[in-house]
PDB file of N, CA and C in Angstrom:
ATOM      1  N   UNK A   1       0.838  -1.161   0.000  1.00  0.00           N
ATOM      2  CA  UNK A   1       0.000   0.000   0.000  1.00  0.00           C
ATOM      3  C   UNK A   1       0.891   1.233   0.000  1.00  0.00           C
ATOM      4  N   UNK A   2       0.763   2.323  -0.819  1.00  0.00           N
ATOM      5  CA  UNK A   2       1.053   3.215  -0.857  1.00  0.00           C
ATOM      6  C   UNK A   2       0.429   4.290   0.060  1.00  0.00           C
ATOM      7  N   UNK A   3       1.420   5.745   0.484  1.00  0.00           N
ATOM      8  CA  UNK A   3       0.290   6.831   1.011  1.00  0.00           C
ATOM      9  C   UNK A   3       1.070   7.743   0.311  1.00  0.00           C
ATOM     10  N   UNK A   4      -0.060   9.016   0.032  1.00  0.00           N
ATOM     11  CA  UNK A   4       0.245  10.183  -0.858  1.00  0.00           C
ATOM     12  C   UNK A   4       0.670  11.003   0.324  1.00  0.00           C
ATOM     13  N   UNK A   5       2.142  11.701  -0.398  1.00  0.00           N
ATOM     14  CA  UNK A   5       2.457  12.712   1.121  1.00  0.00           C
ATOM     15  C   UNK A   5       1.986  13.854   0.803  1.00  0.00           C
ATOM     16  N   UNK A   6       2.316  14.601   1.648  1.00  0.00           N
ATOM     17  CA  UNK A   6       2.127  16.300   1.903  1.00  0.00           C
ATOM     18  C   UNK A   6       2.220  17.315   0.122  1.00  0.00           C
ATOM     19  N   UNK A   7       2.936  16.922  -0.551  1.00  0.00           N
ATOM     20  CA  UNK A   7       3.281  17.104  -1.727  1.00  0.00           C
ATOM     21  C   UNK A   7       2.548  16.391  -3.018  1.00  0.00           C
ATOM     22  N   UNK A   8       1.464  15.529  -2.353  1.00  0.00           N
ATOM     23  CA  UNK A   8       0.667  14.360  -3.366  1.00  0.00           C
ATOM     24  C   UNK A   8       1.453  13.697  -4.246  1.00  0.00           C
ATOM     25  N   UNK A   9       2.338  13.434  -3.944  1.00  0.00           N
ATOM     26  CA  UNK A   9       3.446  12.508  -4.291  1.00  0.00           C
ATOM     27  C   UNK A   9       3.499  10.587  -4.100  1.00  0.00           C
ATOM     28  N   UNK A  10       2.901  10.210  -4.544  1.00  0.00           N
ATOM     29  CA  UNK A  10       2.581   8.794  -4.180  1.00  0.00           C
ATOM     30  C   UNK A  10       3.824   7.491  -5.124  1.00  0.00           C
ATOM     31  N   UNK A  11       4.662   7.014  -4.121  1.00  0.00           N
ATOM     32  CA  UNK A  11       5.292   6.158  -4.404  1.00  0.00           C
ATOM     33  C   UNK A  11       4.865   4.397  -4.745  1.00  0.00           C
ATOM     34  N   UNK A  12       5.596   4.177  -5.946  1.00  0.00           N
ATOM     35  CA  UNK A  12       5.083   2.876  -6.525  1.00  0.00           C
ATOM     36  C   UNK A  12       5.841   1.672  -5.917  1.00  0.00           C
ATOM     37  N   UNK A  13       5.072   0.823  -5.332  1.00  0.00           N
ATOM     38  CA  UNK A  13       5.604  -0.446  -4.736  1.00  0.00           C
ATOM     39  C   UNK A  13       6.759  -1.416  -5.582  1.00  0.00           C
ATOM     40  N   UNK A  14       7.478  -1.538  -5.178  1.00  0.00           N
ATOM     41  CA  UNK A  14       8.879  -2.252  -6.278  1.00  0.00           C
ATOM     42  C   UNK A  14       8.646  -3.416  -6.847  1.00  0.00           C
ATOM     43  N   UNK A  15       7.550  -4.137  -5.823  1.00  0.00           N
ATOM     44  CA  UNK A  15       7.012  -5.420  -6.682  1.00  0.00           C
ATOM     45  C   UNK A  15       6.282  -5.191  -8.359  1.00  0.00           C
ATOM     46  N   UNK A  16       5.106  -4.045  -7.880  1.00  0.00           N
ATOM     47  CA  UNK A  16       4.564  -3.653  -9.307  1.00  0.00           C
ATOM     48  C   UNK A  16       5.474  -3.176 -10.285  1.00  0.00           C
ATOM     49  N   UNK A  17       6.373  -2.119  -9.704  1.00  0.00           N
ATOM     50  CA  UNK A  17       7.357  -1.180 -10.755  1.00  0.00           C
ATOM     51  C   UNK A  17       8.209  -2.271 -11.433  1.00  0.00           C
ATOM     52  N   UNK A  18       8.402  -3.218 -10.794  1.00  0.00           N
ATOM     53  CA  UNK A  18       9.608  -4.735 -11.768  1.00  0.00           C
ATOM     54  C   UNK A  18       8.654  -5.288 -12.676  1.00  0.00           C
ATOM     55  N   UNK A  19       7.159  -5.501 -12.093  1.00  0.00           N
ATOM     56  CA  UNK A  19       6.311  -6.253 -13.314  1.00  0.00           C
ATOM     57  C   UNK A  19       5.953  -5.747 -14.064  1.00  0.00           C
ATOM     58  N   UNK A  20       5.744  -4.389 -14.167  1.00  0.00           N
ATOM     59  CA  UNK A  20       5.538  -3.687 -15.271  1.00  0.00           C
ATOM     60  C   UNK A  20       6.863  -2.789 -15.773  1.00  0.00           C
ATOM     61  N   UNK A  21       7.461  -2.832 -15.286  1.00  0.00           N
ATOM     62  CA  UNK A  21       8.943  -2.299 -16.133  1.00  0.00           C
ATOM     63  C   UNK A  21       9.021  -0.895 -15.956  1.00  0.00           C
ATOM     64  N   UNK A  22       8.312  -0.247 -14.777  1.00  0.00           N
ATOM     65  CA  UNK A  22       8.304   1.022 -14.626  1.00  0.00           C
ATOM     66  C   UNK A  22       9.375   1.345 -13.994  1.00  0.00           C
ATOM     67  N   UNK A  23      10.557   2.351 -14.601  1.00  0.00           N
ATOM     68  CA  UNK A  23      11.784   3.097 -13.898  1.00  0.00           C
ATOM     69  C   UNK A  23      11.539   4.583 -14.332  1.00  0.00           C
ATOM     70  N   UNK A  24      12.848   4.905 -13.183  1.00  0.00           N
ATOM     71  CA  UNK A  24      12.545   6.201 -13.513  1.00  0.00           C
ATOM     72  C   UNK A  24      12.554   6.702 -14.452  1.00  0.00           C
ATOM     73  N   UNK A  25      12.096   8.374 -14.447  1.00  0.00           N
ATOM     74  CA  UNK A  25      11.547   8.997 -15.698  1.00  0.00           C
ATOM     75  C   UNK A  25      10.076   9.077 -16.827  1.00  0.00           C
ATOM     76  N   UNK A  26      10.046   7.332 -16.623  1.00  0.00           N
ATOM     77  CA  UNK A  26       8.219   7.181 -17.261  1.00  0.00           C
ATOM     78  C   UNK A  26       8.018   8.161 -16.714  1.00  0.00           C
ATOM     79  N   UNK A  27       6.597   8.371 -18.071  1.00  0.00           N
ATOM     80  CA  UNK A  27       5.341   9.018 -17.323  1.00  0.00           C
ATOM     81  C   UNK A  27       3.986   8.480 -17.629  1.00  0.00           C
ATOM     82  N   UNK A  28       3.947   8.836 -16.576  1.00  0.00           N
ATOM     83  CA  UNK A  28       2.979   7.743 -15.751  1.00  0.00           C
ATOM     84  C   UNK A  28       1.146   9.001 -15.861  1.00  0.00           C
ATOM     85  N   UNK A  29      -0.258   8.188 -16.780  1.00  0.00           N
ATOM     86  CA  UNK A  29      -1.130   8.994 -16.982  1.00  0.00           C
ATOM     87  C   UNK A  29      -1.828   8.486 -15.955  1.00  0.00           C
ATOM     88  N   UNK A  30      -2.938   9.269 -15.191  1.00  0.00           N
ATOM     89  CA  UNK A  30      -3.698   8.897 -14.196  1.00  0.00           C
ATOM     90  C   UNK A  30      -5.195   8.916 -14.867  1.00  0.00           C
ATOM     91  N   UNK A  31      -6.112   7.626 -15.337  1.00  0.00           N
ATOM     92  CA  UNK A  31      -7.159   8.079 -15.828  1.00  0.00           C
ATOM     93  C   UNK A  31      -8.504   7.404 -14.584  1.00  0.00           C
ATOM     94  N   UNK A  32      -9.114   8.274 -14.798  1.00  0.00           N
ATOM     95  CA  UNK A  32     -10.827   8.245 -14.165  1.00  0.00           C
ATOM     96  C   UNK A  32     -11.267   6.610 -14.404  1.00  0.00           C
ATOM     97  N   UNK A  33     -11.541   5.879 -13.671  1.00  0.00           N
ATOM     98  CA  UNK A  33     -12.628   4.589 -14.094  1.00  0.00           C
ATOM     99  C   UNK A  33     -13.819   4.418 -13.543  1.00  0.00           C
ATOM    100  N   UNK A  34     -14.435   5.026 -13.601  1.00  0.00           N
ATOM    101  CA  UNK A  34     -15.664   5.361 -12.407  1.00  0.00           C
ATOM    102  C   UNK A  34     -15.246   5.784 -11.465  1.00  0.00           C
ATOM    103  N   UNK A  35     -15.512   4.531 -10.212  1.00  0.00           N
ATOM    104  CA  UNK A  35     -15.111   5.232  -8.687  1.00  0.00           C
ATOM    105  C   UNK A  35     -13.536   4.923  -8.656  1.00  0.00           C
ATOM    106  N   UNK A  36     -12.926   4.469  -9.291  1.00  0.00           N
ATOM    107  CA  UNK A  36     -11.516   4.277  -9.524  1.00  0.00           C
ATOM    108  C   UNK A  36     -10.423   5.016 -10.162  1.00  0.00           C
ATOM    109  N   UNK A  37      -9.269   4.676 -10.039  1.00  0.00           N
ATOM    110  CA  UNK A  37      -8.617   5.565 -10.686  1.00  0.00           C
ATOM    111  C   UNK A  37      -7.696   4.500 -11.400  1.00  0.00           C
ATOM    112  N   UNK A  38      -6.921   4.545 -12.638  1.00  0.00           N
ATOM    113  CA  UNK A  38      -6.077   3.572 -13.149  1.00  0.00           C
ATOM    114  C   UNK A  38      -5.239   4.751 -13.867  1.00  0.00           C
ATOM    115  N   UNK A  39      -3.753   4.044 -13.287  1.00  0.00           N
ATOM    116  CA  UNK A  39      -2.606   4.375 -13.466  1.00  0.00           C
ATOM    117  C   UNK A  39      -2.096   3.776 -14.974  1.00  0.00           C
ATOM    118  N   UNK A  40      -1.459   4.088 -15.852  1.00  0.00           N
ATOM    119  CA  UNK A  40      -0.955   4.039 -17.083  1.00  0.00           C
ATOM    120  C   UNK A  40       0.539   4.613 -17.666  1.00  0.00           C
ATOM    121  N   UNK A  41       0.895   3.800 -17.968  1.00  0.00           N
ATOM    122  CA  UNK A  41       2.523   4.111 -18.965  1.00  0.00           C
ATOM    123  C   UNK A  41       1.945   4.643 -19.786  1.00  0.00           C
ATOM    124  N   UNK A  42       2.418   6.316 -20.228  1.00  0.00           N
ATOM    125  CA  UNK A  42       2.197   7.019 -21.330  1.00  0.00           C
ATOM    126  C   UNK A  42       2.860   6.196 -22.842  1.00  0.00           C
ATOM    127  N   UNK A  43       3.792   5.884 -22.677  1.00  0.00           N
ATOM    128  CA  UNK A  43       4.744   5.095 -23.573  1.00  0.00           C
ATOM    129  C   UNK A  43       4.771   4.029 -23.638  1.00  0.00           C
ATOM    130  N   UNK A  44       3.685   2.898 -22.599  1.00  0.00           N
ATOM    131  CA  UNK A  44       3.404   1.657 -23.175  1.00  0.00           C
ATOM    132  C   UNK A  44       3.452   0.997 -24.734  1.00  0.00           C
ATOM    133  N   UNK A  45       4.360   0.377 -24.610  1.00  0.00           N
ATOM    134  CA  UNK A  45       4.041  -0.803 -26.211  1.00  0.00           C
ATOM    135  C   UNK A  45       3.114  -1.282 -26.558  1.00  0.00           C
ATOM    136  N   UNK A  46       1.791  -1.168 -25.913  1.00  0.00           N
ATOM    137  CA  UNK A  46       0.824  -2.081 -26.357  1.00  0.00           C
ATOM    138  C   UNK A  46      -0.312  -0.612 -26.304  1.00  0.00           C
ATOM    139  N   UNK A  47       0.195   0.756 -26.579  1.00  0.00           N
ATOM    140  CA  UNK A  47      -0.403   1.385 -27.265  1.00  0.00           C
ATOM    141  C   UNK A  47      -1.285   1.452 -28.503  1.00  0.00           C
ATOM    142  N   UNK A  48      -2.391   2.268 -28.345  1.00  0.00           N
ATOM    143  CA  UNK A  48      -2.912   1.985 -29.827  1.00  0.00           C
ATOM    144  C   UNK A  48      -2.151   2.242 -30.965  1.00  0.00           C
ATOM    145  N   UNK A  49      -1.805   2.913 -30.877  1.00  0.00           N
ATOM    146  CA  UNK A  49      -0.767   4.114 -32.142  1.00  0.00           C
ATOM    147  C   UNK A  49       0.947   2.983 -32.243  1.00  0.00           C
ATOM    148  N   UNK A  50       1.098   2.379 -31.153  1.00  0.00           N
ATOM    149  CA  UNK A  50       1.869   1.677 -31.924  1.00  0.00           C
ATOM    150  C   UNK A  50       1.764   0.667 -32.965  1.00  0.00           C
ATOM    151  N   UNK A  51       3.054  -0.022 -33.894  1.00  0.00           N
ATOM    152  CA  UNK A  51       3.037  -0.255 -34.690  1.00  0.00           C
ATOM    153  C   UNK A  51       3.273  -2.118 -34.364  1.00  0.00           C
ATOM    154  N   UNK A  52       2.835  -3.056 -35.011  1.00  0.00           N
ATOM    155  CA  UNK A  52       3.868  -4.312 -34.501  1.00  0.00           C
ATOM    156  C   UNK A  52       4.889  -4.468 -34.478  1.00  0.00           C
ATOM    157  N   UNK A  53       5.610  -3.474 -35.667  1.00  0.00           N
ATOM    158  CA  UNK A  53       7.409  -3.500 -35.615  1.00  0.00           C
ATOM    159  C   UNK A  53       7.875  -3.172 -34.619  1.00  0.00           C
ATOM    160  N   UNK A  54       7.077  -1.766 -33.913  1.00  0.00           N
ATOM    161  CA  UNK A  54       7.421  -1.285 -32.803  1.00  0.00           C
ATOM    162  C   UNK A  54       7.372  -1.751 -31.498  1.00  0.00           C
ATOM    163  N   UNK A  55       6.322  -2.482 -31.804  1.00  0.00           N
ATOM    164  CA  UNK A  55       6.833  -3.354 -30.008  1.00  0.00           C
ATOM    165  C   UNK A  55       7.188  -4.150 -29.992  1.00  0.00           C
ATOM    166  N   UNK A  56       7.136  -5.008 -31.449  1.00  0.00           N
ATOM    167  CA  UNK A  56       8.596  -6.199 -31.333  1.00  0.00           C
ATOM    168  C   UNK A  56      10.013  -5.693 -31.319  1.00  0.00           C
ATOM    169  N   UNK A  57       9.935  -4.084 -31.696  1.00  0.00           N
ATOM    170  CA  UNK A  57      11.760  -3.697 -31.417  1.00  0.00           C
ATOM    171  C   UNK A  57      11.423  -3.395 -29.686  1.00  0.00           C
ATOM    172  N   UNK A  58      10.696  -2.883 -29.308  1.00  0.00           N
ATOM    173  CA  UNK A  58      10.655  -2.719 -28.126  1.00  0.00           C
ATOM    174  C   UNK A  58      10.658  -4.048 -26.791  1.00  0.00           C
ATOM    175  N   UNK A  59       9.885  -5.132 -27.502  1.00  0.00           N
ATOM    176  CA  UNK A  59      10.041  -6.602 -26.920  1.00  0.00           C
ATOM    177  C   UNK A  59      11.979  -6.560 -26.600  1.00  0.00           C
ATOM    178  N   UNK A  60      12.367  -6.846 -28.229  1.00  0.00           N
ATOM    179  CA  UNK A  60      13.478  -6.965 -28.370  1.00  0.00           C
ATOM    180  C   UNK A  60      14.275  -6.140 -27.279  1.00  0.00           C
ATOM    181  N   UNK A  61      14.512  -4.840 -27.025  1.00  0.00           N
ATOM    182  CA  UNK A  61      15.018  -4.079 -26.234  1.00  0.00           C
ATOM    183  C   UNK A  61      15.137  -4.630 -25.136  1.00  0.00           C
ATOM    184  N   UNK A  62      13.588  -4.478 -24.592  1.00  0.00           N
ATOM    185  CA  UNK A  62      13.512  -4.804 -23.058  1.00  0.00           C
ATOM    186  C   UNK A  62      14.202  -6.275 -22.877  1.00  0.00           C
ATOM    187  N   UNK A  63      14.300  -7.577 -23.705  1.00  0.00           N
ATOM    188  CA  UNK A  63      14.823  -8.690 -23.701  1.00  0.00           C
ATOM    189  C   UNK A  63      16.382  -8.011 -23.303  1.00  0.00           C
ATOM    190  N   UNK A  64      17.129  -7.987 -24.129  1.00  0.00           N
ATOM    191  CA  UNK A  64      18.399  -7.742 -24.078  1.00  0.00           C
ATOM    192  C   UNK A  64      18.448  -6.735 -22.508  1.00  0.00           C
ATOM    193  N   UNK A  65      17.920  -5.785 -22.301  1.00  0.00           N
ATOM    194  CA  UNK A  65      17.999  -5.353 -20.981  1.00  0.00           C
ATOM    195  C   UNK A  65      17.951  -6.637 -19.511  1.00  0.00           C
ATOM    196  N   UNK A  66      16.998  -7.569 -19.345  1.00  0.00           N
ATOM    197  CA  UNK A  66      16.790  -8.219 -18.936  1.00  0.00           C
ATOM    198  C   UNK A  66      17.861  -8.918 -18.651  1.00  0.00           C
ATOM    199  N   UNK A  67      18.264  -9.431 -19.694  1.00  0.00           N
ATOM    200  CA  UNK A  67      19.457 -10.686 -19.954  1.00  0.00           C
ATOM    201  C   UNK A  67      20.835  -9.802 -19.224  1.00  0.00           C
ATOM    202  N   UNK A  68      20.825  -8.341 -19.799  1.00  0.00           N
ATOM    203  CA  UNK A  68      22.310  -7.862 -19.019  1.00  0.00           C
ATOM    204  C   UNK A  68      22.160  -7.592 -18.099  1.00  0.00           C
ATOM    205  N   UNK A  69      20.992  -7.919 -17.453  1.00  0.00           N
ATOM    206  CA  UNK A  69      20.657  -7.460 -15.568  1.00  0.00           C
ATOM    207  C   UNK A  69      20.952  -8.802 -14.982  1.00  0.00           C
ATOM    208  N   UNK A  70      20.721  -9.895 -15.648  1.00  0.00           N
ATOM    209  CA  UNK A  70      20.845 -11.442 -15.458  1.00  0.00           C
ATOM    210  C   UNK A  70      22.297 -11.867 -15.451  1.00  0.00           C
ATOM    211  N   UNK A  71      23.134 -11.386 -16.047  1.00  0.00           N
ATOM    212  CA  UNK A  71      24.436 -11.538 -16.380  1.00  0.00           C
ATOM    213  C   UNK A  71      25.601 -10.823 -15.425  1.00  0.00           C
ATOM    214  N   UNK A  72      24.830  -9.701 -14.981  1.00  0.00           N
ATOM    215  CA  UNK A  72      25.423  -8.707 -13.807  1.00  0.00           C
ATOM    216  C   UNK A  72      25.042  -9.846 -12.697  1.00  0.00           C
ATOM    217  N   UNK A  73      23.657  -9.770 -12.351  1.00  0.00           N
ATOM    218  CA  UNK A  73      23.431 -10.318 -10.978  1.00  0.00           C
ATOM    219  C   UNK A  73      24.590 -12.128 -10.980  1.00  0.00           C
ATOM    220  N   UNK A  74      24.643 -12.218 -12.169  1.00  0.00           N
ATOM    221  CA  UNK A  74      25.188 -13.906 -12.229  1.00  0.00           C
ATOM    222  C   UNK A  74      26.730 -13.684 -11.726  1.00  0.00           C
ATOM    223  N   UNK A  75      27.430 -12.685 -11.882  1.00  0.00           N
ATOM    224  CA  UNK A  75      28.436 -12.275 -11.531  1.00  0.00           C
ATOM    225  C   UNK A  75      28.968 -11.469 -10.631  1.00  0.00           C
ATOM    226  N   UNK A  76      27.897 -11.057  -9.859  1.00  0.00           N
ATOM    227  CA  UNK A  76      28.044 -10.320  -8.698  1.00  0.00           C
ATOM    228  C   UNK A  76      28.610  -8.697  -9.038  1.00  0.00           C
ATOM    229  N   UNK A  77      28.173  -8.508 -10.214  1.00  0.00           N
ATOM    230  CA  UNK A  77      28.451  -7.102 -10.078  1.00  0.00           C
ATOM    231  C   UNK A  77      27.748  -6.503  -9.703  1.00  0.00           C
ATOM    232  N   UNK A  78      26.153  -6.363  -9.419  1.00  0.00           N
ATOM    233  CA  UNK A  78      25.517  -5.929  -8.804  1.00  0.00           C
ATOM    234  C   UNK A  78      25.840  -5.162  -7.689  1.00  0.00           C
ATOM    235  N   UNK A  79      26.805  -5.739  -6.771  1.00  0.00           N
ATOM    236  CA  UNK A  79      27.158  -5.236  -6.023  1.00  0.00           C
ATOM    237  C   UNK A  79      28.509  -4.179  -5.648  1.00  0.00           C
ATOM    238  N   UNK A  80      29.191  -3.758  -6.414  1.00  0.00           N
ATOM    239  CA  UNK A  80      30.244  -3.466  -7.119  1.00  0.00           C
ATOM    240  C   UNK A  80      30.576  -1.496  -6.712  1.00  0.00           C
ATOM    241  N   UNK A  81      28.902  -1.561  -6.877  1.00  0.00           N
ATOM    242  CA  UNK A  81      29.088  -0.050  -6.511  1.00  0.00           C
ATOM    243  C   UNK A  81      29.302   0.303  -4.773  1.00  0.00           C
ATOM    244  N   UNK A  82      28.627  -0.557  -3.829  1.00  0.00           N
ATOM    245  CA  UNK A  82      28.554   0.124  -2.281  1.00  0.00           C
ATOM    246  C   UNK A  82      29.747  -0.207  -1.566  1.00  0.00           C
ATOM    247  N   UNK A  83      30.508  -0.744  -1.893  1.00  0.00           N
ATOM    248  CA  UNK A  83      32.278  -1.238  -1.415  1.00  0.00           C
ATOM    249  C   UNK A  83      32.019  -1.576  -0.202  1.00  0.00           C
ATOM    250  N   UNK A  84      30.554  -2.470  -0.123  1.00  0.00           N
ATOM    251  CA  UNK A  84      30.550  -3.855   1.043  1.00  0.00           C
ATOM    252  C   UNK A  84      29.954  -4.530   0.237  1.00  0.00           C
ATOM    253  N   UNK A  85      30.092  -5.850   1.308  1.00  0.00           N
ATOM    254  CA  UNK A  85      28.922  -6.987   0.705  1.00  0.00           C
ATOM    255  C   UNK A  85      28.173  -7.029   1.826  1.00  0.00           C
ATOM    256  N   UNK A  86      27.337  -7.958   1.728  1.00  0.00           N
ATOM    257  CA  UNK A  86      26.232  -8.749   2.710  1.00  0.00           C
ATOM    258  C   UNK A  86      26.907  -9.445   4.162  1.00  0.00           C
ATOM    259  N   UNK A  87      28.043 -10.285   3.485  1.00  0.00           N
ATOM    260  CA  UNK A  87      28.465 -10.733   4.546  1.00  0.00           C
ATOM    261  C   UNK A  87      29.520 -10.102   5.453  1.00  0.00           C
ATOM    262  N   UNK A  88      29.865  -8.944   5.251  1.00  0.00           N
ATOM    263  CA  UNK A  88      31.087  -8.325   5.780  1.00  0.00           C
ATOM    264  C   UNK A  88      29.842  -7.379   6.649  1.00  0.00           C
ATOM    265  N   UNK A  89      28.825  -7.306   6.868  1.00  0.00           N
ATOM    266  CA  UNK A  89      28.110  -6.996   7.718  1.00  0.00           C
ATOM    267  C   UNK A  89      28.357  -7.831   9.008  1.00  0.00           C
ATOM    268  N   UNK A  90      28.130  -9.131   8.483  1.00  0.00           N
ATOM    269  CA  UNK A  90      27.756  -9.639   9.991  1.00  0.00           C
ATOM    270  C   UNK A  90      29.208  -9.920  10.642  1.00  0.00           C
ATOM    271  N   UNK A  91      30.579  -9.775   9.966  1.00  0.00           N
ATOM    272  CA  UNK A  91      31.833  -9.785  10.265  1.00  0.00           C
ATOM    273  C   UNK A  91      32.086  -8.172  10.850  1.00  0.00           C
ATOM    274  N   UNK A  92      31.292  -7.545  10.933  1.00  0.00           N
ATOM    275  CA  UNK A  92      32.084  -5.790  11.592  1.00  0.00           C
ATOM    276  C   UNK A  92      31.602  -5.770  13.301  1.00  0.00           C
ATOM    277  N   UNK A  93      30.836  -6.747  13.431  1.00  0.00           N
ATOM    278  CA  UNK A  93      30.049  -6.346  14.913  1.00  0.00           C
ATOM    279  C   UNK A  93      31.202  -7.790  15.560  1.00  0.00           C
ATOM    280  N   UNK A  94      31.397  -8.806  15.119  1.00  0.00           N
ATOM    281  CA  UNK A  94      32.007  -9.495  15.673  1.00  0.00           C
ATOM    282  C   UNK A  94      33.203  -9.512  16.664  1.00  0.00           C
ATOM    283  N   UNK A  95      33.815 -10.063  17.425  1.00  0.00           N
ATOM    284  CA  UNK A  95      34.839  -9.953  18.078  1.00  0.00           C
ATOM    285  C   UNK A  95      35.608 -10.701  17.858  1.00  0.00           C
ATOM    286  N   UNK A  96      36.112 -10.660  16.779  1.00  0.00           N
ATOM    287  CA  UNK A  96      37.055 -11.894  16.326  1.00  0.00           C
ATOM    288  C   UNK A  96      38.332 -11.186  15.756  1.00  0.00           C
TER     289      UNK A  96
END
């Protein structure tokens, strides 16, 4: 669950933002559904106005993105940027 702050600023849960491929920058349309409201990728691929070429280059894209996020995490670069790991946590409190 989300809450809108002081600024009506409402943050997207990381589970949804990975299944739908939302990062930063989208923009994101807010439309009316009756008593509802539904959130929308302005730039969705499965737009009307797109083309089939276009979201099979766009399939294509997001594939190859995928695969080099798969290839990082397989190699531990993922972690590369915070100059710790996971386990050198539970080694700093120790007395050894």
């Amino acid at each position: 669950m989300s809450k809108v702050t002081s600024k009506l600023q409402v943050t997207i849960p990381k589970a949804i933002a990975n299944r739908f491929g939302i990062q930063p920058g989208d923009d994101l349309q807010w439309v009316e559904a009756g008593d509802a409201i539904r959130v929308e990728l302005t730039d969705r691929p499965s737009s009307p106005s797109a083309t089939v070429e276009e979201r099979l280059k766009w399939f294509d894209q997001a594939t190859v993105r995928q695969q080099d996020r798969e290839t990082h995490r397989a190699h531990g670069v993922a972690n590369q940027g915070r100059g710790w790991t996971r386990e050198e946590l539970y080694e700093r409190g120790s007395a050894g």
